[in-house]
Protein backbone atom coordinates (compact mmCIF):
# COMPACT_ATOMS: atom_id res chain seq x y z
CA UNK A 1 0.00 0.00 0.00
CA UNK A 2 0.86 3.60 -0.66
CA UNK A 3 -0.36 6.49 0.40
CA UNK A 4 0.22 10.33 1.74
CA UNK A 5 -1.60 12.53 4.06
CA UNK A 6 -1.42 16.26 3.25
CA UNK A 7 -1.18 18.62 5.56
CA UNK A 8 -3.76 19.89 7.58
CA UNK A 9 -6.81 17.75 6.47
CA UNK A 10 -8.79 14.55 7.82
CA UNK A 11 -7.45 11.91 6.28
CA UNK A 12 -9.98 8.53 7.31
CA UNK A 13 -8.56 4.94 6.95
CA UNK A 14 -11.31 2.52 6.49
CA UNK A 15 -11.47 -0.93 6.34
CA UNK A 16 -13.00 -4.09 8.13
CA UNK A 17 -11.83 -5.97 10.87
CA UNK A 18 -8.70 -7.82 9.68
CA UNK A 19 -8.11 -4.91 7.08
CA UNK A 20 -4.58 -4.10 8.54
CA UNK A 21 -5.71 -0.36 9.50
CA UNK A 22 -4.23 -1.09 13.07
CA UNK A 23 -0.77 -2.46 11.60
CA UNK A 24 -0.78 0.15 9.40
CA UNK A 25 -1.47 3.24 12.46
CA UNK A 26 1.30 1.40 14.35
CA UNK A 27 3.85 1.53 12.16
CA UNK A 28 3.30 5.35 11.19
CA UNK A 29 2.88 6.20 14.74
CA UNK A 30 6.35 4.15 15.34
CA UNK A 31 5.66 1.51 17.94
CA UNK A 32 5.38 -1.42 15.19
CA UNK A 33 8.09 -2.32 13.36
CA UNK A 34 7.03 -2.64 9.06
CA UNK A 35 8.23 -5.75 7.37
CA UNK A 36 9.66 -3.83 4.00
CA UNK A 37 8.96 -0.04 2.44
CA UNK A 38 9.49 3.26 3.32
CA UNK A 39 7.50 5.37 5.50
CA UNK A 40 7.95 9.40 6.63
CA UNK A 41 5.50 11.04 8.81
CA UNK A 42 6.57 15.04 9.47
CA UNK A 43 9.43 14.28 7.84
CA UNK A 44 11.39 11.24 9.27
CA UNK A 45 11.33 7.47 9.88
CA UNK A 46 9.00 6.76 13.52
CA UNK A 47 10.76 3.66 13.97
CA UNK A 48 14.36 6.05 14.10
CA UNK A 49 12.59 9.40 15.32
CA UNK A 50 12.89 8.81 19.43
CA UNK A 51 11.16 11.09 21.69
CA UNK A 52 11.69 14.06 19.36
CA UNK A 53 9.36 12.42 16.87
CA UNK A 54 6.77 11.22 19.75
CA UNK A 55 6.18 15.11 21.07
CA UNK A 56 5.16 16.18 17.89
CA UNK A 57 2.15 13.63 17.78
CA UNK A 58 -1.05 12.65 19.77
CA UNK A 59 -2.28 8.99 19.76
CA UNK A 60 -6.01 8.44 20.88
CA UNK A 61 -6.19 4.85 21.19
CA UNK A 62 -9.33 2.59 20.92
CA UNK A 63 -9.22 2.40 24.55
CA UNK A 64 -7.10 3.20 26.76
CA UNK A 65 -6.27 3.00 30.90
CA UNK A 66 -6.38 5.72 33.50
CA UNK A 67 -5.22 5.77 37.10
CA UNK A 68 -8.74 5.36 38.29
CA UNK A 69 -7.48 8.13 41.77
CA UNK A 70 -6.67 10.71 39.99
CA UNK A 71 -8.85 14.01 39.24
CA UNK A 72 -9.30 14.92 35.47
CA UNK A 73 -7.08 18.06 35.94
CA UNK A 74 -4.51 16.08 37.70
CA UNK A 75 -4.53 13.78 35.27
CA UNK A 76 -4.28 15.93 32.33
CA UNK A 77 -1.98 18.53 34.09
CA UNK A 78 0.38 15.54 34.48
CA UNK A 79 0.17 14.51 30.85
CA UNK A 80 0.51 18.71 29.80
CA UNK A 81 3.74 18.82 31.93
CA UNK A 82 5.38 15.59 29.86
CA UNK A 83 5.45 17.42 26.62
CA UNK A 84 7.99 20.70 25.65
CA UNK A 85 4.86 23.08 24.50
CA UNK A 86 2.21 21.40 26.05
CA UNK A 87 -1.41 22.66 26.11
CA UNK A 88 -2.64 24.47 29.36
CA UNK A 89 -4.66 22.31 31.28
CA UNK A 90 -7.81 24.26 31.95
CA UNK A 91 -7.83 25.37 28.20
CA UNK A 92 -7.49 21.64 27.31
CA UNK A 93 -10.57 20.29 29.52
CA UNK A 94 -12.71 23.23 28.23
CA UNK A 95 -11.82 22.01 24.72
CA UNK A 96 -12.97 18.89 24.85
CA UNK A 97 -16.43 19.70 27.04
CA UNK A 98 -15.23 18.36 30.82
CA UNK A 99 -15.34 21.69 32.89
CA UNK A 100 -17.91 20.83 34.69
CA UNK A 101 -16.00 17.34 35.97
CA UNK A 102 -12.72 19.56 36.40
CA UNK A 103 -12.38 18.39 40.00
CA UNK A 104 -14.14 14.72 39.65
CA UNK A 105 -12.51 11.52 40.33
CA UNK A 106 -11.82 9.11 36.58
CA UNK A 107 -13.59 6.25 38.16
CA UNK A 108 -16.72 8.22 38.06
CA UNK A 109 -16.65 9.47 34.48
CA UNK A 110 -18.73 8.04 32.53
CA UNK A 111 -17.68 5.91 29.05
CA UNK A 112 -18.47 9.01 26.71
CA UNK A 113 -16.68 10.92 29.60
CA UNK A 114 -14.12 9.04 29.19
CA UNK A 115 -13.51 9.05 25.97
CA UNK A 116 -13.28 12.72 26.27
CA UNK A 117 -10.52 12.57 28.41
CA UNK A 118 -9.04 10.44 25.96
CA UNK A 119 -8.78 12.94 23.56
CA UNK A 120 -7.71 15.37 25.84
CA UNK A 121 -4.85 13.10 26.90
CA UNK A 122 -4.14 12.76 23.20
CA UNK A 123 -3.97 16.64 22.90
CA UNK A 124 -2.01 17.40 25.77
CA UNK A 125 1.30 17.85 23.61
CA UNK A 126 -0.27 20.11 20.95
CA UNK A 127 0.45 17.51 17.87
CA UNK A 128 1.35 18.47 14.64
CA UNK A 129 -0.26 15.47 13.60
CA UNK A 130 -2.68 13.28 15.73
CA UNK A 131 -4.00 9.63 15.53
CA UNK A 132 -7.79 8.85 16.25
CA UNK A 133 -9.03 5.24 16.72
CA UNK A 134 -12.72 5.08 17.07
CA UNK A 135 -12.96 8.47 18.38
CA UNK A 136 -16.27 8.14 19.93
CA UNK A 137 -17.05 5.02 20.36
CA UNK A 138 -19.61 4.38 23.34
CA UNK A 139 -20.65 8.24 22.57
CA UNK A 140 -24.26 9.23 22.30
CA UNK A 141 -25.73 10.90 19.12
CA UNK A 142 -25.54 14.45 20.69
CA UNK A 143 -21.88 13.52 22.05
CA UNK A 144 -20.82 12.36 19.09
CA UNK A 145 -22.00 15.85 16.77
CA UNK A 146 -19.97 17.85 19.48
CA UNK A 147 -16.98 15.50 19.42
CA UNK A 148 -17.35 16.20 15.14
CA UNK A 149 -17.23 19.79 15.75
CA UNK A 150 -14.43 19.46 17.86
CA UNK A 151 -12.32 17.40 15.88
CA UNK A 152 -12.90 19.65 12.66
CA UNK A 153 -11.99 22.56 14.40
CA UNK A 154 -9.09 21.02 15.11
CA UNK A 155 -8.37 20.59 11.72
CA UNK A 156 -9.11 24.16 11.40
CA UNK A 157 -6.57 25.19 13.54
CA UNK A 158 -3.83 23.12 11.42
CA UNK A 159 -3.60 19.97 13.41
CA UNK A 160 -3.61 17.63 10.65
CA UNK A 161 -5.87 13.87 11.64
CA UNK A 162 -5.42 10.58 10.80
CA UNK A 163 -8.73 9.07 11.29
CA UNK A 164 -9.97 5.19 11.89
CA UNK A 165 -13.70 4.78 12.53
CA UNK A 166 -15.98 1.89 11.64
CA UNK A 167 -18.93 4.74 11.62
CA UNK A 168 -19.55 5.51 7.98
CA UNK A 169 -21.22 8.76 8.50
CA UNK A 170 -18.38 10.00 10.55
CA UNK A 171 -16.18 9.68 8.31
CA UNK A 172 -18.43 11.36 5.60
CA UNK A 173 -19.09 13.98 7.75
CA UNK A 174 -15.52 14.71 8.95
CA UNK A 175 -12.77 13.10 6.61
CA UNK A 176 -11.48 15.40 3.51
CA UNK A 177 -9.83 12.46 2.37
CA UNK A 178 -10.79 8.80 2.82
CA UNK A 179 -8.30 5.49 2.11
CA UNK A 180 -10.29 2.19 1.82
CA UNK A 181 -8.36 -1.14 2.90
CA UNK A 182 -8.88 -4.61 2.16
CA UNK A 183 -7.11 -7.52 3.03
CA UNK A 184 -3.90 -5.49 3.74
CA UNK A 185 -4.11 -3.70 0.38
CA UNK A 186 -5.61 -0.05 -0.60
CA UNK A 187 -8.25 -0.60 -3.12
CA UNK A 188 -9.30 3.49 -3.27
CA UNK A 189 -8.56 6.80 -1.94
CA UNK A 190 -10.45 9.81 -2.77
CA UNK A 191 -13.09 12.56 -1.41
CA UNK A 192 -15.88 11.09 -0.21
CA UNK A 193 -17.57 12.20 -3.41
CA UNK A 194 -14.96 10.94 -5.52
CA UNK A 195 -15.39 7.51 -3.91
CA UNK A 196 -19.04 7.45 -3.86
CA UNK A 197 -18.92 8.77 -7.79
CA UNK A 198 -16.28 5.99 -8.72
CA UNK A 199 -18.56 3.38 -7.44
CA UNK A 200 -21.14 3.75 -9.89
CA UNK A 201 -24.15 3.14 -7.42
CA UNK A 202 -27.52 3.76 -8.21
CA UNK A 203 -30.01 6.51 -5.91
CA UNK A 204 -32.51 4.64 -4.54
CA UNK A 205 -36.31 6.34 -4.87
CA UNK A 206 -38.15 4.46 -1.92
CA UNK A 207 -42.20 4.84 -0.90
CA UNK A 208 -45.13 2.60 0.65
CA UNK A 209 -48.10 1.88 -2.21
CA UNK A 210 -51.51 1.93 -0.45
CA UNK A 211 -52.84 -1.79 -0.05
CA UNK A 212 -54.58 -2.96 -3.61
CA UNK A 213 -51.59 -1.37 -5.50
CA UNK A 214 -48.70 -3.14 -6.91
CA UNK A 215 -45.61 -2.77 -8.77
CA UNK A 216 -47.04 -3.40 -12.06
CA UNK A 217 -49.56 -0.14 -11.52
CA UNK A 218 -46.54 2.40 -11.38
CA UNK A 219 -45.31 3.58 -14.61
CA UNK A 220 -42.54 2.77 -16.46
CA UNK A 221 -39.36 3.70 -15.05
CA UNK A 222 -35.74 3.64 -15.87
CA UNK A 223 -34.80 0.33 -13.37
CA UNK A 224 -37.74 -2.17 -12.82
CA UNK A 225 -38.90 -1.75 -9.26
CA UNK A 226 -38.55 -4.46 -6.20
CA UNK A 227 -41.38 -4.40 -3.84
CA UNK A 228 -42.05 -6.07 -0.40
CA UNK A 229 -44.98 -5.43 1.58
CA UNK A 230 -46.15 -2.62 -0.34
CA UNK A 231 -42.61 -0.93 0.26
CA UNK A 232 -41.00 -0.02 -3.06
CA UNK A 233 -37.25 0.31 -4.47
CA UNK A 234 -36.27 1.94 -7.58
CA UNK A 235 -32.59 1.84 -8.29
CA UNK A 236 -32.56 4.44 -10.47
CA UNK A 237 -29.91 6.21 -12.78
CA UNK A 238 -32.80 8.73 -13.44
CA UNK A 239 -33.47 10.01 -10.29
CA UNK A 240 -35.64 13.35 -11.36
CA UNK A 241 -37.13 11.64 -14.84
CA UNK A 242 -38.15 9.08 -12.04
CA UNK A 243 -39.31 11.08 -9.55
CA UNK A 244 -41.35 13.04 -11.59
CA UNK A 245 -43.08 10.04 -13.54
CA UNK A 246 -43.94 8.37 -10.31
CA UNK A 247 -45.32 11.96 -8.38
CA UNK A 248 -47.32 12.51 -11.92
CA UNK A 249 -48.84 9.38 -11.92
CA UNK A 250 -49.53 9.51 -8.40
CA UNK A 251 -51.52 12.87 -8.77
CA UNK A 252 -53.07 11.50 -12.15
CA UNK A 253 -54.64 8.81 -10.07
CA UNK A 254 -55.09 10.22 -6.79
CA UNK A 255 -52.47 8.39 -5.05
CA UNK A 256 -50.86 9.10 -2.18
CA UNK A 257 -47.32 8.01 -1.96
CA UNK A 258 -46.11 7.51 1.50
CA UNK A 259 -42.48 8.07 3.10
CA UNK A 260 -41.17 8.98 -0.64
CA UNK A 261 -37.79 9.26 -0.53
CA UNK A 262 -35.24 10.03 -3.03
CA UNK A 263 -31.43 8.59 -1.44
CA UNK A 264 -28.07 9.17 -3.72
CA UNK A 265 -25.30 6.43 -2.53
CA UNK A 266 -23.95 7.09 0.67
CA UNK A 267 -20.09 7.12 1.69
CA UNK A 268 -21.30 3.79 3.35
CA UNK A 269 -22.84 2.38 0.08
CA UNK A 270 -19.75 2.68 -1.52
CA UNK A 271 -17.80 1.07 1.17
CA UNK A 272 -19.73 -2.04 1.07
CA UNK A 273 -18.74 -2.31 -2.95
CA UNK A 274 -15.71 -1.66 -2.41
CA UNK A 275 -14.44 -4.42 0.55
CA UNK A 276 -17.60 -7.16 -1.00
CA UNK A 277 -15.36 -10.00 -1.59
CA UNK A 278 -15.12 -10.64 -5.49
CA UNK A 279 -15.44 -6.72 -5.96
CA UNK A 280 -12.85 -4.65 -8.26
């Protein structure tokens, strides 16, 4: 595999389990050894670049342990203090939403609390470059929008992000880049767009007929239709010839077409081509 992250932008590795996205993090963040190649993050070799290398980068693991005692402020001024231009600690915790559990104990965080701290931990050297596993995993929908905000502010700011996530829209919603692996080989890079464009995936038109209606009553279309329980699919290549046939017809015979819907592929929908075993 070969690729290059440019500076400043969310760059998202994807893959599934077994992909080699965890190898592949390891060796750039230096604490795996690679088999063969060449590899330069900021500049030099992380198997060769020492502690010099390791200040100028963050690392928020999947998980991670904390000395359970310790107060979040002690814990991240002692992490702050490690690091030659470290972040200051009460700027840090206000960043990434825990000033209100300043003062509390880790082993009463929560898990999204938690992983809040991780990322604080993971900032506490103010990396050029910084590694995200699973960033919010275990967050709740409302945690997880703020945690997006936070990260592409980040980015905003210049940090460039190397990103692993196994959440699709995540990625889509954060990642200016995005690498799909397979089996231990790249098999696309691109924008989201470019991916999702690449693919070749139909939008999907979806709506529930009224009982007594069936397939064969709608009008001809571009792709035949697929129907289950009066719940139809059009994959179609025609999206607004479509849409407007079916909504015409629908007035024409006073039909009321319910939950219409009118989906292009998704980041996700592309994914799922591209890592379906006996794909391109």
């Amino acid at each position: 595999m070969s690729f290059s992250v440019r500076d400043g932008e969310i760059f998202a590795l994807l893959g599934p389990n077994g992909a080699g996205k965890t190898t592949t993090v390891e060796i750039l963040e230096g604490y795996r050894t690679r088999d063969s190649g060449t590899v330069r993050v900021l500049g030099v070799d992380p198997a060769l670049g020492g502690s010099a290398y390791r200040a100028r980068i963050g690392v928020v693991l999947q998980s991670a342990g904390f000395e359970e005692e310790f107060t979040v402020r002690e814990l991240v001024r002692m992490q702050t203090r490690l690091y030659p231009r470290g972040h200051h600690p009460d700027e840090l915790i206000d960043l990434v939403g825990l000033a209100d559990k300043r003062a509390t104990r880790v082993k009463r965080l929560s898990g999204g609390q938690r992983r809040r701290l991780d990322l604080a931990l993971g900032l506490a050297g103010a990396p050029d470059l910084l590694f995200l596993d699973e960033p919010t995993t275990g967050f709740d929908p409302a945690a997880r929008h703020h945690a997006w905000d936070l990260i592409s502010g980040l980015r905003d700011r210049g940090t460039t992000i190397l990103l692993t996530s196994h959440y699709l829209e995540e990625a889509q919603q954060l990642a200016d880049r995005v690498a799909v692996m397979r089996d231990g080989r790249l098999v696309a890079v691109g924008t989201p767009d470019e991916l999702r464009a690449g693919c070749d995936l139909p939008t999907v038109i979806g709506f529930e007929l009224p009982d007594g209606l069936t397939a064969a009553d709608l009008p001809l279309l571009s792709a035949a239709p697929s129907m289950a329980r009066q719940q139809v699919r059009v994959p179609s290549r025609a999206p607004v010839e479509d849409s407007w046939r079916l909504t015409g017809w629908a007035g024409g015979h006073g039909v009321h077409l319910h939950d219409f819907t009118v989906a292009p592929p998704t980041l996700e929908d592309a994914y799922l081509a591209l890592t379906r075993d006996g794909s391109r």
